[in-house]
Protein backbone atom coordinates (compact mmCIF):
# COMPACT_ATOMS: atom_id res chain seq x y z
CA UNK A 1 0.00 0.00 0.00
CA UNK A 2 1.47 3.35 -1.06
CA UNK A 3 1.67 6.40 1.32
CA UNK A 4 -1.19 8.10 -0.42
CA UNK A 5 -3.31 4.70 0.53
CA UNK A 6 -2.27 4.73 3.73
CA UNK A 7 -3.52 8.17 4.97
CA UNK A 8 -6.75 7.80 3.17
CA UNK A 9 -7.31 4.86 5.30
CA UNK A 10 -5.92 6.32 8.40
CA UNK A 11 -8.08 9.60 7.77
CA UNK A 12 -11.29 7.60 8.74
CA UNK A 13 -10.18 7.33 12.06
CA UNK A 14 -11.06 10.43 13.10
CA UNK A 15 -10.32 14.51 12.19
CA UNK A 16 -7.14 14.67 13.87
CA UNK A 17 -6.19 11.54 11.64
CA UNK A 18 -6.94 13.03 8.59
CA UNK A 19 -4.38 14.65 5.83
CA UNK A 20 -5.28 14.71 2.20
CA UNK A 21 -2.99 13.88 -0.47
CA UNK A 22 -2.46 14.68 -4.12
CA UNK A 23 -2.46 17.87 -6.25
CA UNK A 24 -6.20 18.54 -6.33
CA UNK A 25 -5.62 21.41 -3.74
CA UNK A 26 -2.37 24.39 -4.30
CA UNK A 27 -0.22 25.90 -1.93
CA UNK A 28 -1.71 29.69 -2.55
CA UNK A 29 -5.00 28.61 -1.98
CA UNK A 30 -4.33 29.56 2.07
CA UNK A 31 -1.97 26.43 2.32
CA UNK A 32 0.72 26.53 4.42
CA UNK A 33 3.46 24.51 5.81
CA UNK A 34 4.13 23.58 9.28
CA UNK A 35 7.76 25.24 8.65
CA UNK A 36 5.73 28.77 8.97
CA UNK A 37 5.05 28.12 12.91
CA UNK A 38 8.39 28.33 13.90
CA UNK A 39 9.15 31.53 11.37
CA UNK A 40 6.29 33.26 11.12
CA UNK A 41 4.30 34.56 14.69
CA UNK A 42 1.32 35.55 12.95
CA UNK A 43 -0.30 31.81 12.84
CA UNK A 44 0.40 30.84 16.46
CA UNK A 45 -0.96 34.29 17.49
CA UNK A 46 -3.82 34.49 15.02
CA UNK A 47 -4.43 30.66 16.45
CA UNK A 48 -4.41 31.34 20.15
CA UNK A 49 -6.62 34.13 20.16
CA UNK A 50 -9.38 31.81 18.07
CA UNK A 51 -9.10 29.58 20.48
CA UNK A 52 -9.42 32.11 23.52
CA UNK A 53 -12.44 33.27 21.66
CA UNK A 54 -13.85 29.59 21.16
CA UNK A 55 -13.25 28.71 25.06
CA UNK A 56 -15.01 32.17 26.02
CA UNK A 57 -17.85 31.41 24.83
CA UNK A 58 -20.62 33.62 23.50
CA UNK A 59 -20.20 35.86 26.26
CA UNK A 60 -16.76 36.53 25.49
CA UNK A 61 -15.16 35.80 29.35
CA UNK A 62 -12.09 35.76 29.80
CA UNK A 63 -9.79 33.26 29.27
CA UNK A 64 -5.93 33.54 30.30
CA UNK A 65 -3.55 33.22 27.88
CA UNK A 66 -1.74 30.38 29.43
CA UNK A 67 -4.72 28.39 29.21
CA UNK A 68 -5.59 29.20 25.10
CA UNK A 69 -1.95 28.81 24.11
CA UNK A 70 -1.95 24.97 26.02
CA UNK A 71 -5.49 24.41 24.17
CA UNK A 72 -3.98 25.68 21.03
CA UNK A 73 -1.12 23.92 21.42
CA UNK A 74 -2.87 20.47 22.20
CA UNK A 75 -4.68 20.50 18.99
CA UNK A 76 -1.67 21.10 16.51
CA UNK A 77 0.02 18.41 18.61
CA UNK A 78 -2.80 16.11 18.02
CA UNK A 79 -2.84 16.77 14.25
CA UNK A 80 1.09 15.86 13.67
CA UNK A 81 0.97 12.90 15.69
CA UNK A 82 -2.01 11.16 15.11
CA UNK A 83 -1.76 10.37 11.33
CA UNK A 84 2.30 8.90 11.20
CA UNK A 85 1.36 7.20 14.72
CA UNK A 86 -1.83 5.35 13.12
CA UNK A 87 0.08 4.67 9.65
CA UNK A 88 3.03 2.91 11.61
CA UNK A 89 0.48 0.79 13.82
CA UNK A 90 -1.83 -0.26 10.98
CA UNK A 91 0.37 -0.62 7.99
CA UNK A 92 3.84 -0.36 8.95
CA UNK A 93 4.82 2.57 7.36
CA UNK A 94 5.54 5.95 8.16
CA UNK A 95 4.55 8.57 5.88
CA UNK A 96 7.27 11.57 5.62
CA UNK A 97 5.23 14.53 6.95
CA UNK A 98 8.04 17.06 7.34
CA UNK A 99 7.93 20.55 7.80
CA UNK A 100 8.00 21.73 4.85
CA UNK A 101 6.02 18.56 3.37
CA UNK A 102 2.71 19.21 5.81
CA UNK A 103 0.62 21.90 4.77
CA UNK A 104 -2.25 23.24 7.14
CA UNK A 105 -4.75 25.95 6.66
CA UNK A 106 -6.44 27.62 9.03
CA UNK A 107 -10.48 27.66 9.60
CA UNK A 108 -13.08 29.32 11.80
CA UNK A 109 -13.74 25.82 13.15
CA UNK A 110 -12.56 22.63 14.43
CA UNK A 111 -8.93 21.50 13.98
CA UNK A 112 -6.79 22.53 10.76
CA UNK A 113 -7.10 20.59 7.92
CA UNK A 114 -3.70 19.01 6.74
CA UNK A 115 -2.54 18.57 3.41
CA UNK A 116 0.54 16.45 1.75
CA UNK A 117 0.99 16.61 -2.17
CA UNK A 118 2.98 14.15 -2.68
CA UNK A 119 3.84 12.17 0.49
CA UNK A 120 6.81 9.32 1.04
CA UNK A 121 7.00 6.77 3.78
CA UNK A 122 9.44 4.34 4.70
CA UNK A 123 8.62 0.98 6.15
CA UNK A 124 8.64 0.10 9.73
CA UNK A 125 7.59 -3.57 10.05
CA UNK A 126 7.99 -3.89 13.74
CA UNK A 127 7.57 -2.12 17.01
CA UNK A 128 10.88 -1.53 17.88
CA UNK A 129 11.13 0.07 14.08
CA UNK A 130 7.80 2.32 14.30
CA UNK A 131 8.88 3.93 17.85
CA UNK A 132 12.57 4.51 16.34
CA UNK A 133 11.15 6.13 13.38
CA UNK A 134 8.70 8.31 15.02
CA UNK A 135 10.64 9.45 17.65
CA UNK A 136 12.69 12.02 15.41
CA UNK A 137 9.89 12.46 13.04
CA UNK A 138 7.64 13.74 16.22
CA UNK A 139 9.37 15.52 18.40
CA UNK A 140 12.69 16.38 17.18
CA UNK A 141 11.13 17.74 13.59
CA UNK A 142 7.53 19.14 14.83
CA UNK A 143 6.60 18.84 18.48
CA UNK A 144 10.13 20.45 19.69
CA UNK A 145 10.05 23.41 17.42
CA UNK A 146 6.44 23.77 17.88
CA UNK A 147 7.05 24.03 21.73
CA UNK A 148 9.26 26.83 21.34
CA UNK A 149 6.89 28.60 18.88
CA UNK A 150 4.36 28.46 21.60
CA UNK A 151 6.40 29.71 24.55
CA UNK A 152 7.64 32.57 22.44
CA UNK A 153 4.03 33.80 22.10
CA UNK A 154 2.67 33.00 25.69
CA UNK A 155 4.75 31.73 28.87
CA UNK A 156 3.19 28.39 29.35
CA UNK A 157 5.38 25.93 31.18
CA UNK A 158 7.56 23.65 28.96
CA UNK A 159 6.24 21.19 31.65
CA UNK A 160 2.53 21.56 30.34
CA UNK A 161 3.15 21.71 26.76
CA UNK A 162 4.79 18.26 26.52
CA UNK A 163 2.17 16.69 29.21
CA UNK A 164 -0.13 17.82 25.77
CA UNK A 165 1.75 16.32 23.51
CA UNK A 166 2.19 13.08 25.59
CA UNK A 167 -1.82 12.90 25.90
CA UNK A 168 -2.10 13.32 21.96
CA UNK A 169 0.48 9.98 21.92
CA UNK A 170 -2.39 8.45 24.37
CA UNK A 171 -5.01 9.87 22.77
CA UNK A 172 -3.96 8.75 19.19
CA UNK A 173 -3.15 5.33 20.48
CA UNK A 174 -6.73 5.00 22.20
CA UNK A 175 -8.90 5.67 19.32
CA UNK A 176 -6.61 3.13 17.17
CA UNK A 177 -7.50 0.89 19.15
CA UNK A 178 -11.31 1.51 19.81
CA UNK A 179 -11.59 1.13 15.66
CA UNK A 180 -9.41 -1.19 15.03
CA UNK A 181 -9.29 -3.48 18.07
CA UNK A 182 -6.75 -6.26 16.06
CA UNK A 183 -4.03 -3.99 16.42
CA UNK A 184 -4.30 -2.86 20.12
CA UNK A 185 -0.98 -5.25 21.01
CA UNK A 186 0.96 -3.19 18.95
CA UNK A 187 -0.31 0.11 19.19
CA UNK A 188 -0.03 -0.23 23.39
CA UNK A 189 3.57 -1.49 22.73
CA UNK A 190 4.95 0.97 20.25
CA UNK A 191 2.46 4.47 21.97
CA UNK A 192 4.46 2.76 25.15
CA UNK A 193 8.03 2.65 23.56
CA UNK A 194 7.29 6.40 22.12
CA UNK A 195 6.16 8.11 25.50
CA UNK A 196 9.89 6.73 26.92
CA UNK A 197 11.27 8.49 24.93
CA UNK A 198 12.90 12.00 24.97
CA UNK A 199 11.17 14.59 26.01
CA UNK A 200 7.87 12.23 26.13
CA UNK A 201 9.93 10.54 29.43
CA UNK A 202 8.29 11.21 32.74
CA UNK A 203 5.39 13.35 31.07
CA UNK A 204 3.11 10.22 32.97
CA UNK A 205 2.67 6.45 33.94
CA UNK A 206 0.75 3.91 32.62
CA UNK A 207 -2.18 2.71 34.78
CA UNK A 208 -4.37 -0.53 34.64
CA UNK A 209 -6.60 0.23 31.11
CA UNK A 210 -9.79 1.75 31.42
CA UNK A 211 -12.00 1.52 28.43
CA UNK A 212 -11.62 1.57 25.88
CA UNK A 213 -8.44 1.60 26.28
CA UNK A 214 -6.91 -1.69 25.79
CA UNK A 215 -3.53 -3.05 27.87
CA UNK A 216 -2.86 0.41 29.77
CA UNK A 217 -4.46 4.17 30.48
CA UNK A 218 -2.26 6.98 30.48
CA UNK A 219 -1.97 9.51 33.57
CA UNK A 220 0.09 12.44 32.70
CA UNK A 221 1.73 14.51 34.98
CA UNK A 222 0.59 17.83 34.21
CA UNK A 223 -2.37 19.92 33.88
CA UNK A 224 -3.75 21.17 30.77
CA UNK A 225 -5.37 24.44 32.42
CA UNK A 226 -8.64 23.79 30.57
CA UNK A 227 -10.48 23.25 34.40
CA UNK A 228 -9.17 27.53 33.81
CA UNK A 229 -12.27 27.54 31.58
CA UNK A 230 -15.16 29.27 32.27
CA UNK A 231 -17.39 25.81 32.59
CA UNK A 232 -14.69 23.94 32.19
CA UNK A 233 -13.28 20.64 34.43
CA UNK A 234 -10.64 18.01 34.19
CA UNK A 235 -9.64 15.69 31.26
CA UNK A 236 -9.43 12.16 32.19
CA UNK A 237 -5.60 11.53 31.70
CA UNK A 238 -5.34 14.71 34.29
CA UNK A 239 -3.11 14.52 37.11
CA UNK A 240 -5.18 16.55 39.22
CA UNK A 241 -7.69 13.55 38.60
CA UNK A 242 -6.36 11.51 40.59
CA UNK A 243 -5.54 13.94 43.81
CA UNK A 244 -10.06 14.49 43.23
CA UNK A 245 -10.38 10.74 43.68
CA UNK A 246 -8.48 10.64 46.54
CA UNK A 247 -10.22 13.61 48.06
């Protein structure tokens, strides 16, 4: 199956999952790539305060900045990992979504569409080989940069912004599995392999599963500020989750 194959099937998992491929869309038609986030402000600012507007709510309260830049942040995290995480479960590949491959455009609503003309991928047949792979692909070439973006707009904690980007890992590797149940094994084992690794390491700890997560749940070990909302509350891979039990 060729890389174009693979993230049309990957794309029905879900919005985050999905990045279209091919030259039916051009770059000037409000396309742009992911390199702009880490040279341009303009996106990540433009971004934040959508999202500050979103969480608001009609009646415009106020949200801190902290707390839209982490919710911002999440949901471009979510978009670069859950598409090469799903393709290197389900088919053993990993598509080359670079920087400067990955387009995005922006939209009034829901997450940012992602587009790759003309994608590559390289195969990773087993775990060991899809957690290698993504490692550099994830954080070193998006997630990294990306977290540096963010903190140059708004001074939310480092600590925060990768407790995000773990959960997206989680996140990505939960739905996987809730769809396509025959590959839990391996999507526990190489999510697991992935959130040892680098700056993913100590972000949380793997708990007994609770569905539908199969083989493990993830607790991170950070806060995501959204209980900051106006009507807001805690996110179930929260570490203040656990001190509420307890309480």
């Amino acid at each position: 199956m060729n890389a174009r194959a693979v993230l049309a099937d990957v794309s029905r998992l879900g919005p985050f999952f999905a990045v279209t491929t091919g030259s039916a869309e051009v770059p000037d038609a409000g396309w742009r790539p992911m390199l702009d986030l880490r040279t341009d402000p303009a996106p990540l600012r433009d971004r934040i305060a959508h999202v500050r507007g979103v969480l608001g709510g009609p009646d415009r309260q106020d949200v801190d900045d902290r707390v839209a830049a982490s919710i911002a942040f999440q949901g471009i995290a979510a978009l670069v990992v859950s598409a090469p995480f799903a393709a290197a479960v389900l088919h053993g590949v990993l598509p080359q979504l670079t920087p400067r491959a990955l387009y995005w455009r922006a939209t009034e609503s829901g997450p940012w569409p992602l587009w790759c003309p003309e994608p590559d991928a390289v195969p990773v047949p087993d775990v060991t080989a899809a957690a290698a792979a993504l490692v550099p692909a994830l954080l070193d070439e998006h997630l990294e940069p990306l977290v540096t973006a963010v903190r140059a707009q708004v001074p939310v904690a480092e600590r925060v912004l990768w407790g995000n980007a773990a959960s997206a890992v989680a996140s990505a590797k939960r739905l996987v599995v809730a769809q396509r149940p025959e590959a839990a094994e391996r999507a526990a084992a190489v999510a697991q392999r992935l959130l040892a690794a680098g700056r993913f390491a100590g972000t949380g700890e793997l708990l007994p599963p609770v569905d539908p997560d199969r083989l493990w749940s993830f607790r991170r070990r950070s806060c995501c500020l959204y209980y900051r909302v106006p009507g807001g509350g805690l996110c179930g891979d929260c570490v203040l989750q656990a001190r509420a039990e307890r309480a």
